[in-house]
PDB file of N, CA and C in Angstrom:
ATOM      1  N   UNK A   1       0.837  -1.181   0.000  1.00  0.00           N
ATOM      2  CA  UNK A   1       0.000   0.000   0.000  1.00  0.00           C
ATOM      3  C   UNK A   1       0.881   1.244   0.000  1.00  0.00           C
ATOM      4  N   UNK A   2       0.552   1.888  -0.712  1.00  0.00           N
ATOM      5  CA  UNK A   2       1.058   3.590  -1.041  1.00  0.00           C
ATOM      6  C   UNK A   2       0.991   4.245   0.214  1.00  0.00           C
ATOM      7  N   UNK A   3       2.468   4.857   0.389  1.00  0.00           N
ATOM      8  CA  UNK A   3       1.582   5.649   1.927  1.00  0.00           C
ATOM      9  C   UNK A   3       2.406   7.129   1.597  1.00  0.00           C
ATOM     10  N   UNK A   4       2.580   8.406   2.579  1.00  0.00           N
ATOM     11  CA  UNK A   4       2.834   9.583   2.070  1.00  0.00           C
ATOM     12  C   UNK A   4       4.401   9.664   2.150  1.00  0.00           C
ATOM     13  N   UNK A   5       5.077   8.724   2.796  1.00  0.00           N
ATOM     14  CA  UNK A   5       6.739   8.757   2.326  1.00  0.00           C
ATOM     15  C   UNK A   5       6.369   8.039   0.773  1.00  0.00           C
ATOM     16  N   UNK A   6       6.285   7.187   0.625  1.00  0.00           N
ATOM     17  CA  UNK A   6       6.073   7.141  -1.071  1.00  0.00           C
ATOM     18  C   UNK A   6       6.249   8.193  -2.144  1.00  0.00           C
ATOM     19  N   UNK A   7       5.301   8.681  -1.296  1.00  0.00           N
ATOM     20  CA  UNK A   7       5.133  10.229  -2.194  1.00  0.00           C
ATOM     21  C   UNK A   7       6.065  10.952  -2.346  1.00  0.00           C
ATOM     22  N   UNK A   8       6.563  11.488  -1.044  1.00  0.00           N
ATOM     23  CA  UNK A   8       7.758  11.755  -0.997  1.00  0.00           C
ATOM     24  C   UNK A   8       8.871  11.727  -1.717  1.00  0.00           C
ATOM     25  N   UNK A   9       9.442  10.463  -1.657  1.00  0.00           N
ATOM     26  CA  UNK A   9      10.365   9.683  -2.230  1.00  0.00           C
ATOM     27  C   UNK A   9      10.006   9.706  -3.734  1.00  0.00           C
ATOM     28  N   UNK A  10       8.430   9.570  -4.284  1.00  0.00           N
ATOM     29  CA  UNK A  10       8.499   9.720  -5.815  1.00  0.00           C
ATOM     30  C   UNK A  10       8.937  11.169  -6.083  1.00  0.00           C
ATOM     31  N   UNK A  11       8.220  12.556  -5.121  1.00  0.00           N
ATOM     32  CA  UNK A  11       8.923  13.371  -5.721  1.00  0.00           C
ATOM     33  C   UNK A  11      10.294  13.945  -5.764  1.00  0.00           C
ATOM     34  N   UNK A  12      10.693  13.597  -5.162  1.00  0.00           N
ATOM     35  CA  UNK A  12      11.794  14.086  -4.738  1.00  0.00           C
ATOM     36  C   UNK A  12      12.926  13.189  -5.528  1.00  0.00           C
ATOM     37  N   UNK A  13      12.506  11.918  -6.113  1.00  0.00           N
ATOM     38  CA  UNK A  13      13.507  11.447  -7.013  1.00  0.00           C
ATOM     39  C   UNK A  13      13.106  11.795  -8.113  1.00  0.00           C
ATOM     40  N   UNK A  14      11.601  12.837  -8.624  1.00  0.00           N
ATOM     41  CA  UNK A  14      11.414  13.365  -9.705  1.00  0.00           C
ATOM     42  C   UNK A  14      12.026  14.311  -9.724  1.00  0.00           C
ATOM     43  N   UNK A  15      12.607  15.259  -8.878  1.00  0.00           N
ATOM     44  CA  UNK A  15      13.126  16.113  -8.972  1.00  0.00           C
ATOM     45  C   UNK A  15      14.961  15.733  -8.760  1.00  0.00           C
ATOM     46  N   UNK A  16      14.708  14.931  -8.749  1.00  0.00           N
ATOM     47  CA  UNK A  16      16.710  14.261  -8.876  1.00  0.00           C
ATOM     48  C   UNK A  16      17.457  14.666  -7.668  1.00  0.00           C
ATOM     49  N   UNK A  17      16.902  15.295  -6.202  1.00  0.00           N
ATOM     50  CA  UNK A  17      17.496  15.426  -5.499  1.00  0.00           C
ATOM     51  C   UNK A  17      17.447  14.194  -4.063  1.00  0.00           C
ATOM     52  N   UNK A  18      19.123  14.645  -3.697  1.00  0.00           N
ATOM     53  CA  UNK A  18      19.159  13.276  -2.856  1.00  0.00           C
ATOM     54  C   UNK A  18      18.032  13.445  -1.463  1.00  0.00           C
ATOM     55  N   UNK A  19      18.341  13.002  -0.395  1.00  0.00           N
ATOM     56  CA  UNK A  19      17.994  12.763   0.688  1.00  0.00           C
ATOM     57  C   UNK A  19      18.305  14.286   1.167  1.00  0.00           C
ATOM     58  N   UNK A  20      19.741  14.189   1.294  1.00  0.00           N
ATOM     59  CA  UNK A  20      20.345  15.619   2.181  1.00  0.00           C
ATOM     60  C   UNK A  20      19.909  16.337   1.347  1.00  0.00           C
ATOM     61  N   UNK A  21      19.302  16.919   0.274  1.00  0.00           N
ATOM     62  CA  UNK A  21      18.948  17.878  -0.357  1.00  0.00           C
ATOM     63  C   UNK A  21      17.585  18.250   0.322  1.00  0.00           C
ATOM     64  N   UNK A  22      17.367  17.317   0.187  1.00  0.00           N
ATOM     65  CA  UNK A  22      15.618  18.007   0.786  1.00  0.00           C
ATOM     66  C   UNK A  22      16.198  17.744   2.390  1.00  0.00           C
ATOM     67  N   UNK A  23      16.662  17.738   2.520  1.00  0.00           N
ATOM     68  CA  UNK A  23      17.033  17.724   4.352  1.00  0.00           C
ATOM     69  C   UNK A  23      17.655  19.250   4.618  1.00  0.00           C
ATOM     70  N   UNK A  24      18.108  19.485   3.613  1.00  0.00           N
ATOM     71  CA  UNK A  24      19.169  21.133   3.471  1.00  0.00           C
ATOM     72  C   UNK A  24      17.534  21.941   3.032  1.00  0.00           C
ATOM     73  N   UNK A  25      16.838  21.452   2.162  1.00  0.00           N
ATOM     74  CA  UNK A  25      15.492  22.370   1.860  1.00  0.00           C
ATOM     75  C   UNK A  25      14.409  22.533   2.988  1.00  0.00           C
ATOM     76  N   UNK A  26      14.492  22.029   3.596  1.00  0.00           N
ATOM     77  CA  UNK A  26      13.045  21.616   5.136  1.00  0.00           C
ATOM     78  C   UNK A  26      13.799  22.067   6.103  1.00  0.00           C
ATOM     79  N   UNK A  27      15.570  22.203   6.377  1.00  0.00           N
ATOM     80  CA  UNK A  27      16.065  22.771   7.230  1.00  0.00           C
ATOM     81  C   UNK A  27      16.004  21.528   8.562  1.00  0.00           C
ATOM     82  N   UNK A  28      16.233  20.429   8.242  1.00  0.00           N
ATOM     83  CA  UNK A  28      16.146  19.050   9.471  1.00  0.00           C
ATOM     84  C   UNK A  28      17.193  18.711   9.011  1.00  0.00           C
ATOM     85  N   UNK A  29      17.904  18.074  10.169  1.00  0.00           N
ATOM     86  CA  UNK A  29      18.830  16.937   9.742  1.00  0.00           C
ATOM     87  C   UNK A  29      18.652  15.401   8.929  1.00  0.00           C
ATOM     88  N   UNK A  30      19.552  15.351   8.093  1.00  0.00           N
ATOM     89  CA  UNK A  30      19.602  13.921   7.301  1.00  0.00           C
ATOM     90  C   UNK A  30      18.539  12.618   8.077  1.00  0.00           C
ATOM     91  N   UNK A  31      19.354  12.501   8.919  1.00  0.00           N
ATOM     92  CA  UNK A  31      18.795  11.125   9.618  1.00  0.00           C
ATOM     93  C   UNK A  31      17.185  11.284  10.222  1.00  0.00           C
ATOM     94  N   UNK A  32      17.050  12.873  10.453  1.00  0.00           N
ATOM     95  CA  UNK A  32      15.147  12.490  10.206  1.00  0.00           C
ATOM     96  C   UNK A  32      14.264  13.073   9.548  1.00  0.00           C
ATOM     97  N   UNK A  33      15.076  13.533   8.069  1.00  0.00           N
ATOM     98  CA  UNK A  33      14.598  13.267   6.958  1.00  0.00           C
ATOM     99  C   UNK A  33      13.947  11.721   6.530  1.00  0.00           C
ATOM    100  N   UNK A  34      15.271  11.044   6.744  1.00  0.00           N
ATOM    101  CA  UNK A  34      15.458   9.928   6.382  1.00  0.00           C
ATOM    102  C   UNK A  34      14.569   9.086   7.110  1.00  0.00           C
ATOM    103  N   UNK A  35      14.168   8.819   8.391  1.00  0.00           N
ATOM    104  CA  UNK A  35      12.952   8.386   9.112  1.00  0.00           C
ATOM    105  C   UNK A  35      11.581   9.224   8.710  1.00  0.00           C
ATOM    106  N   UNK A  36      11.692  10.468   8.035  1.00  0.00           N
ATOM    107  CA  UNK A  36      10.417  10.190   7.313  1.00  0.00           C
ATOM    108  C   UNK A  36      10.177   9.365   6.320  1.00  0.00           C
ATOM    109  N   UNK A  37      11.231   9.893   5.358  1.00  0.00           N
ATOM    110  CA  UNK A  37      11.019   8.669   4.048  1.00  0.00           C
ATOM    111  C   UNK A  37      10.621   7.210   4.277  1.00  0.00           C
ATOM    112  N   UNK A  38      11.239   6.798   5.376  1.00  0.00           N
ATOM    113  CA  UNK A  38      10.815   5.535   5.533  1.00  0.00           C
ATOM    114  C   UNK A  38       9.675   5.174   6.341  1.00  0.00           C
ATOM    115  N   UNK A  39       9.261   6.054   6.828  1.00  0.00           N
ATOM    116  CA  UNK A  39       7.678   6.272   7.080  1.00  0.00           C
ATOM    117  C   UNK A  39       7.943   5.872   8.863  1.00  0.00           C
ATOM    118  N   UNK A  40       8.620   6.274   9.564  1.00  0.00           N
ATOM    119  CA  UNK A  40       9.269   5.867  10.707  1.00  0.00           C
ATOM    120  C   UNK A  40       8.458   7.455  11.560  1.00  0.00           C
ATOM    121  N   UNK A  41       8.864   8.310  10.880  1.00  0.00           N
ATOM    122  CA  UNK A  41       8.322   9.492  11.851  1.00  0.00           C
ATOM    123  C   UNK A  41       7.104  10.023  11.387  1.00  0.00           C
ATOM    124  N   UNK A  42       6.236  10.164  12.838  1.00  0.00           N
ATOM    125  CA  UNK A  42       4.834  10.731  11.659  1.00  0.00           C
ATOM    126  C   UNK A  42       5.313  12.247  11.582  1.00  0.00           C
ATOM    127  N   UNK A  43       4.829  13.065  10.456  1.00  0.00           N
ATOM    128  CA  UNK A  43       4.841  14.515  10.079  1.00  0.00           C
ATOM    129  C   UNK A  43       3.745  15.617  10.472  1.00  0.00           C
ATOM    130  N   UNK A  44       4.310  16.493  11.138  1.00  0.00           N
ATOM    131  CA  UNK A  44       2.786  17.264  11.691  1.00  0.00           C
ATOM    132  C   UNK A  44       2.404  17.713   9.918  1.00  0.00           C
ATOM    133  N   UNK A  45       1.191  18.295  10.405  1.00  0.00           N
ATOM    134  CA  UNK A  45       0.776  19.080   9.110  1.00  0.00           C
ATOM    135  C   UNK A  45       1.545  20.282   8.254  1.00  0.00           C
ATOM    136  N   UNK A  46       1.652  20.662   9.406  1.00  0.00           N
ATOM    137  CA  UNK A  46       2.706  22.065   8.784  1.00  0.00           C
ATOM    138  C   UNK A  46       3.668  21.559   8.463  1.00  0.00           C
ATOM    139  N   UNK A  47       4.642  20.419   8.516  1.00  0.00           N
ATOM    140  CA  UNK A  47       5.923  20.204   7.630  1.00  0.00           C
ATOM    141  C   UNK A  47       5.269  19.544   6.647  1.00  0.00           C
ATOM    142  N   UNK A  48       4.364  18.855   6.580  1.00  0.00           N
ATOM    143  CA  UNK A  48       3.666  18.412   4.861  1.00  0.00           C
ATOM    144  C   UNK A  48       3.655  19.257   4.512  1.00  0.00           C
ATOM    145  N   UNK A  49       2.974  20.217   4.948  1.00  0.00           N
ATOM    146  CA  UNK A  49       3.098  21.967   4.073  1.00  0.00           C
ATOM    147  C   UNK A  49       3.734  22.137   3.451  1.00  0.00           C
ATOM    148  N   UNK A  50       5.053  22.155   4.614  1.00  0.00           N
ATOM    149  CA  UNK A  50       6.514  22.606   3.610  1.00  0.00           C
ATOM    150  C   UNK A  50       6.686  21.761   2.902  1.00  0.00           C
ATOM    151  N   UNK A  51       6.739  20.612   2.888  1.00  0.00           N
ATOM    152  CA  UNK A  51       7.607  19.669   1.898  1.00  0.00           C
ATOM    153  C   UNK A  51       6.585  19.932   0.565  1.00  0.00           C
ATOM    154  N   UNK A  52       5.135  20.442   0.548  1.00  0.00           N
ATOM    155  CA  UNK A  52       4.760  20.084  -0.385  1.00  0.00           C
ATOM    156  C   UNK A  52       5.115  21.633  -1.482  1.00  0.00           C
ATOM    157  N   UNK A  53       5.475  22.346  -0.450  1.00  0.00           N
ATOM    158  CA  UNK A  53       5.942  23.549  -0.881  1.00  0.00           C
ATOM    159  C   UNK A  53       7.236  23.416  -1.715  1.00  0.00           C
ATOM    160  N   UNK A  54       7.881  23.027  -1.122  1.00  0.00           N
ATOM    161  CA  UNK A  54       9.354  22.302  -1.548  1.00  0.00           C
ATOM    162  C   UNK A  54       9.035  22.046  -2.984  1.00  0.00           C
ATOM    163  N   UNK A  55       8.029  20.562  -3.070  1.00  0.00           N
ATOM    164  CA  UNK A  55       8.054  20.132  -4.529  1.00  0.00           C
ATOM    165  C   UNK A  55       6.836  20.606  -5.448  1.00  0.00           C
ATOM    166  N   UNK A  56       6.455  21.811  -4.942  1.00  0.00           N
ATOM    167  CA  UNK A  56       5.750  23.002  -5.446  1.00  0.00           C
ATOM    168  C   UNK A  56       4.639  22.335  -6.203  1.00  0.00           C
ATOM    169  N   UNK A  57       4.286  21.418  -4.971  1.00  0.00           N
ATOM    170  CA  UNK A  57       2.492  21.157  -4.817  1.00  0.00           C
ATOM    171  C   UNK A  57       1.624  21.151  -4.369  1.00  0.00           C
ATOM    172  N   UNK A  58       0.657  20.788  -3.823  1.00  0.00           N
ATOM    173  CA  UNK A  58      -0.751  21.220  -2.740  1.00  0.00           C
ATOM    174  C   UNK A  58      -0.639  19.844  -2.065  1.00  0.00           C
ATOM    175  N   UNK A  59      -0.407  20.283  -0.599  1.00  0.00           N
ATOM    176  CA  UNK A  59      -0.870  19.364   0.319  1.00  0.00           C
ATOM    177  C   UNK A  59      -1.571  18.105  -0.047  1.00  0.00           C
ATOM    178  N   UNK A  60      -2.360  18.475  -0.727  1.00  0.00           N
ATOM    179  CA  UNK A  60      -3.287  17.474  -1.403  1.00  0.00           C
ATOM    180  C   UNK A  60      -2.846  16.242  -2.132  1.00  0.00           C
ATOM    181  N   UNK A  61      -2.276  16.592  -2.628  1.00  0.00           N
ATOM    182  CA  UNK A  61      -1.305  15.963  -3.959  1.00  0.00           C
ATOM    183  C   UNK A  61      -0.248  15.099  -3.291  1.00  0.00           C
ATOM    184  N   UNK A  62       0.083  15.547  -2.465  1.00  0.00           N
ATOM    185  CA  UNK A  62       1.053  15.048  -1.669  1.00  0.00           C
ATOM    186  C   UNK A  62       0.521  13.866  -0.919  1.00  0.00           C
ATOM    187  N   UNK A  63       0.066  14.120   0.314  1.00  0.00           N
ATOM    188  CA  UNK A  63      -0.762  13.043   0.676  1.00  0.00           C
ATOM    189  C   UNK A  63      -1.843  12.016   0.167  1.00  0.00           C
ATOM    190  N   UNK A  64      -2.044  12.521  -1.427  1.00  0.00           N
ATOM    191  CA  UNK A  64      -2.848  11.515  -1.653  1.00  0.00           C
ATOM    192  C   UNK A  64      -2.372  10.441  -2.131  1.00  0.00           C
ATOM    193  N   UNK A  65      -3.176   9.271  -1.577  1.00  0.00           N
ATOM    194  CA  UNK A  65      -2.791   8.055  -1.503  1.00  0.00           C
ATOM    195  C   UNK A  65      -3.716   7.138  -2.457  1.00  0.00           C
ATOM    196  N   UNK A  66      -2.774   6.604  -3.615  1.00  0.00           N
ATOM    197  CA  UNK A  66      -3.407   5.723  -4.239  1.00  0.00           C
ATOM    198  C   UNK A  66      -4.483   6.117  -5.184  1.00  0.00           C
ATOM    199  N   UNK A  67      -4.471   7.394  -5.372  1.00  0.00           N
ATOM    200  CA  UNK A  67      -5.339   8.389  -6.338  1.00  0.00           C
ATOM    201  C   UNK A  67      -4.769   9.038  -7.250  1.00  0.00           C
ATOM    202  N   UNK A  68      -5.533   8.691  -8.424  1.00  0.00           N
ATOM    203  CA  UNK A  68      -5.213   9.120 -10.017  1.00  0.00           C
ATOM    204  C   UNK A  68      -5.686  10.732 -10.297  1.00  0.00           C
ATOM    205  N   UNK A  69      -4.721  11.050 -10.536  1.00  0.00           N
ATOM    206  CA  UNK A  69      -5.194  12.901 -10.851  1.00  0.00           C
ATOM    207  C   UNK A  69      -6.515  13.151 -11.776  1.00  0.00           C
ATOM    208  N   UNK A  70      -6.229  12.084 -12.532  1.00  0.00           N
ATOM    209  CA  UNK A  70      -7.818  12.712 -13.525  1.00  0.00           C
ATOM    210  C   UNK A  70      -8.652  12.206 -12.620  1.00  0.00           C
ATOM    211  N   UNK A  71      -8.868  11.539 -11.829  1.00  0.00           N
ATOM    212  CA  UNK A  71      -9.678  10.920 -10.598  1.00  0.00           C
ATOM    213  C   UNK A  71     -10.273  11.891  -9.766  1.00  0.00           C
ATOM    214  N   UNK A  72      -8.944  12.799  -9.479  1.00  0.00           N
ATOM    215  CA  UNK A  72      -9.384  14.419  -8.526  1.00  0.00           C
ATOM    216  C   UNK A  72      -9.517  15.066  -9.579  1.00  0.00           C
ATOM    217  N   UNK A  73      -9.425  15.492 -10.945  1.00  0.00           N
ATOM    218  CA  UNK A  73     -10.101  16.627 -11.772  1.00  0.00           C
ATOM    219  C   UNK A  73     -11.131  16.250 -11.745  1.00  0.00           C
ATOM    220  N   UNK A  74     -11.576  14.972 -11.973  1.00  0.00           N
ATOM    221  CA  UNK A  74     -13.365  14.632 -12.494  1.00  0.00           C
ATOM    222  C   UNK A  74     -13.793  14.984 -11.475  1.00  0.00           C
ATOM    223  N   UNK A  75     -13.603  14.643 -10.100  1.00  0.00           N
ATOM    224  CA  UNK A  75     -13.987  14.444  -8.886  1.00  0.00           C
ATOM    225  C   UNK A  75     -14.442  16.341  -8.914  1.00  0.00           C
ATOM    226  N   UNK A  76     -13.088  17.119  -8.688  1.00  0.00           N
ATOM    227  CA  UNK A  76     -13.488  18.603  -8.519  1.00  0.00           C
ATOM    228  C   UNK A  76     -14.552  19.333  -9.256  1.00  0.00           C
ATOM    229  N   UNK A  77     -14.206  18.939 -10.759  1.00  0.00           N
ATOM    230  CA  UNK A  77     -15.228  19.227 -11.709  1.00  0.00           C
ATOM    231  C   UNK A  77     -17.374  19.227 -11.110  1.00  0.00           C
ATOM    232  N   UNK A  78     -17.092  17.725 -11.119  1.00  0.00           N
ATOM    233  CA  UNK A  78     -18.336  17.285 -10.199  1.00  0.00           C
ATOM    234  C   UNK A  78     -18.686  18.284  -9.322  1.00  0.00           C
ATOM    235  N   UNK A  79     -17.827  18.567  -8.672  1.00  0.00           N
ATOM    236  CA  UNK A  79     -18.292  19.364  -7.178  1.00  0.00           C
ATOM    237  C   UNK A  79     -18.492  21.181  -7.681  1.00  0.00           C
ATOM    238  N   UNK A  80     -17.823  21.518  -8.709  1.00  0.00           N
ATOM    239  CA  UNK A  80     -17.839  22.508  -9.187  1.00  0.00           C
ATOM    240  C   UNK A  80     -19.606  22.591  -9.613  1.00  0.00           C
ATOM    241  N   UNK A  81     -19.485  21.400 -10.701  1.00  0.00           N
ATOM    242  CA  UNK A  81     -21.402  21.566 -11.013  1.00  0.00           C
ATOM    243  C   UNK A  81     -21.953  21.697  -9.835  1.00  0.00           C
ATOM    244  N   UNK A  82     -21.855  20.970  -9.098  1.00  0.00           N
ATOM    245  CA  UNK A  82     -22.841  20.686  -7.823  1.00  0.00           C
ATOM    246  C   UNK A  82     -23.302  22.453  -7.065  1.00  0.00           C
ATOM    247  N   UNK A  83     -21.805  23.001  -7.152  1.00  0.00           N
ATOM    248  CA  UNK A  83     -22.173  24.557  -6.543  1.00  0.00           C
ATOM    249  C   UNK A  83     -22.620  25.359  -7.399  1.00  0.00           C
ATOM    250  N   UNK A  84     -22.243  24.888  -8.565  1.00  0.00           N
ATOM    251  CA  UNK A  84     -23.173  25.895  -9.313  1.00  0.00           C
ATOM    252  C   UNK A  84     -24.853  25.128  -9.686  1.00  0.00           C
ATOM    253  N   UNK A  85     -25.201  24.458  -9.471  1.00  0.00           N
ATOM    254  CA  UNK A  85     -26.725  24.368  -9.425  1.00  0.00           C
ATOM    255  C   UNK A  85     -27.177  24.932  -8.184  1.00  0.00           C
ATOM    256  N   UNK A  86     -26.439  24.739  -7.274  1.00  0.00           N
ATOM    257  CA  UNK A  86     -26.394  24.856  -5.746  1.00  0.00           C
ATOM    258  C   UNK A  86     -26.816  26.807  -5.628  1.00  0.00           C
ATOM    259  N   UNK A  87     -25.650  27.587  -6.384  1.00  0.00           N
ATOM    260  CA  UNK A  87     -25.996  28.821  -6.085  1.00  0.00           C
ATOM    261  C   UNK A  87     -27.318  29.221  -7.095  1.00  0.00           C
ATOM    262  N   UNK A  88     -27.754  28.616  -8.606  1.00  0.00           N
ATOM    263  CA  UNK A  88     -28.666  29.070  -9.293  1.00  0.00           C
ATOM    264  C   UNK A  88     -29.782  28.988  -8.084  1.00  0.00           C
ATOM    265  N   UNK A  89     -29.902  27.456  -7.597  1.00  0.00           N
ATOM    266  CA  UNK A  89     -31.288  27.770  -6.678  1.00  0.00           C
ATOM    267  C   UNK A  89     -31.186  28.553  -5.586  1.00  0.00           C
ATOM    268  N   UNK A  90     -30.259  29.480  -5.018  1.00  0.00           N
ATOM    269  CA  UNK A  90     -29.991  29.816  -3.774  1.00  0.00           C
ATOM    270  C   UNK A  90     -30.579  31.633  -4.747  1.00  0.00           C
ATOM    271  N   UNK A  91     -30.085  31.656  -6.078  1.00  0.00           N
ATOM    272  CA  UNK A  91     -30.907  33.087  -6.600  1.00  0.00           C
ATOM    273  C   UNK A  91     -32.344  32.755  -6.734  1.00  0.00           C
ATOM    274  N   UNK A  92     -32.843  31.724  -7.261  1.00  0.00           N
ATOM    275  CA  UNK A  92     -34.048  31.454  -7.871  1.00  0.00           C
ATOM    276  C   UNK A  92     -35.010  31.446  -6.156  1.00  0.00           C
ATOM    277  N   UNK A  93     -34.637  31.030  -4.988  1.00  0.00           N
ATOM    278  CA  UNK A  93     -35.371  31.319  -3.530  1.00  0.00           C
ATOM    279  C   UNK A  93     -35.117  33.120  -3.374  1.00  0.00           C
ATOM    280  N   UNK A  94     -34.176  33.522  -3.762  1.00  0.00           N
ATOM    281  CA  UNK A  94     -33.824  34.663  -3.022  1.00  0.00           C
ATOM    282  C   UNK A  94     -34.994  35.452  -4.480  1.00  0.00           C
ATOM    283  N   UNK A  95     -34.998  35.620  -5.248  1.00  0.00           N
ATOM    284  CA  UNK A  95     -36.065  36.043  -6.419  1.00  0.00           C
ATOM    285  C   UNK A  95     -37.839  35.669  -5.761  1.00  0.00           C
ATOM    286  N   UNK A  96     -37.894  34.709  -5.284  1.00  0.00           N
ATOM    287  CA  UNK A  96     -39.141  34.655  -4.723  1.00  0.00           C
ATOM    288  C   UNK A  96     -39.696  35.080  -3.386  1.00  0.00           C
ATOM    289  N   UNK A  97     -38.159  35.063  -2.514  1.00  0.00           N
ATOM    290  CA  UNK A  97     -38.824  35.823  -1.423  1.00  0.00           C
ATOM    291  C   UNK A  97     -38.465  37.357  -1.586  1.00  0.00           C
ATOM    292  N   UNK A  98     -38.292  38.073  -2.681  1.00  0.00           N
ATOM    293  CA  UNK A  98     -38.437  39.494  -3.326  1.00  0.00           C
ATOM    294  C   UNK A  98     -39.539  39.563  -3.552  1.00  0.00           C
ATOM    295  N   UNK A  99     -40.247  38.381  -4.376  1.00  0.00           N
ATOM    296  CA  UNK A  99     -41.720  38.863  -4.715  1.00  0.00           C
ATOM    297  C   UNK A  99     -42.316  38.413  -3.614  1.00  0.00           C
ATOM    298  N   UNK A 100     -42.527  37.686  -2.831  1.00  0.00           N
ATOM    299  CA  UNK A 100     -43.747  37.723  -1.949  1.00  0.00           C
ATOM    300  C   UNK A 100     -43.496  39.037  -0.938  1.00  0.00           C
ATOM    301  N   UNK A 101     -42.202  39.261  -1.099  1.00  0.00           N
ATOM    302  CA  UNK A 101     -42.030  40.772  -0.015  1.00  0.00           C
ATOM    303  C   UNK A 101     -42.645  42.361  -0.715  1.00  0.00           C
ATOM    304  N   UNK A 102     -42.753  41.777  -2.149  1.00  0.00           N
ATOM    305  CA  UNK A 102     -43.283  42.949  -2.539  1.00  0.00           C
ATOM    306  C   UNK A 102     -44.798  42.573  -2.693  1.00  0.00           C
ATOM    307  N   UNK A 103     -46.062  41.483  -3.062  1.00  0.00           N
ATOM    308  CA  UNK A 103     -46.888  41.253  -2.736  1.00  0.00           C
ATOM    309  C   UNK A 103     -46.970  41.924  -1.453  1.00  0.00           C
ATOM    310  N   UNK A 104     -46.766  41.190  -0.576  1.00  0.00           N
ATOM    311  CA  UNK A 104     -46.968  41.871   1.033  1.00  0.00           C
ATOM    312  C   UNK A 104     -47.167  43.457   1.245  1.00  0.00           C
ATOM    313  N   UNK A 105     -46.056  44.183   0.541  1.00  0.00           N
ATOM    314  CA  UNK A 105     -46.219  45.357   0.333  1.00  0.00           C
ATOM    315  C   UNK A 105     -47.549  46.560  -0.282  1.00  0.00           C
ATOM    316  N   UNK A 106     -48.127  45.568  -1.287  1.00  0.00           N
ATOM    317  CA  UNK A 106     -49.558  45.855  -2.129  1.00  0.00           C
ATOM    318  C   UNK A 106     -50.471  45.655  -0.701  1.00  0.00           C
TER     319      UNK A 106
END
């Protein structure tokens, strides 16, 4: 199973740098760099941050596990429609309680 040193380790050998490189970039020493990679130390949130900063991606991306990117575009996409039907009916209520406020008014 894929876990977020994986990730790690894929980017960071996408980007061709060693261990101590990203240990010199996060500002930690080698050896617990190196117990992250191997999935030995857990990572608060805020150093996922950084690291994902590092390989100048979104948190997201980083930690995700075992998920195909067009997987999260379709996925976002989806959710994109969803708010936009979501705000048409949120005008189409707010349009009707205009008119019954102006009825009321007559």
């Amino acid at each position: 199973m894929k876990t977020i040193a994986d990730n790690i380790r894929y980017y960071r050998n996408l980007k061709g740098w060693s261990q101590e490189d990203m240990a010199d970039k996060l500002g930690i020493s080698l050896p617990t760099y190196s117990r992250i990679e191997r999935n030995i130390n857990t990572m608060p949130f805020k150093r996922i941050v950084k690291v994902a900063k590092v390989f100048g991606i979104s948190p997201s991306e980083l930690i995700s596990i075992g998920v195909n990117k067009n997987d999260l575009q379709k996925e976002n996409q989806e959710l994109k429609n969803i708010i936009a039907e979501k705000e048409k009916e949120i005008i189409s209520l707010q349009k009707r309680i205009i008119e019954l406020l102006e009825k009321k008014k007559c």
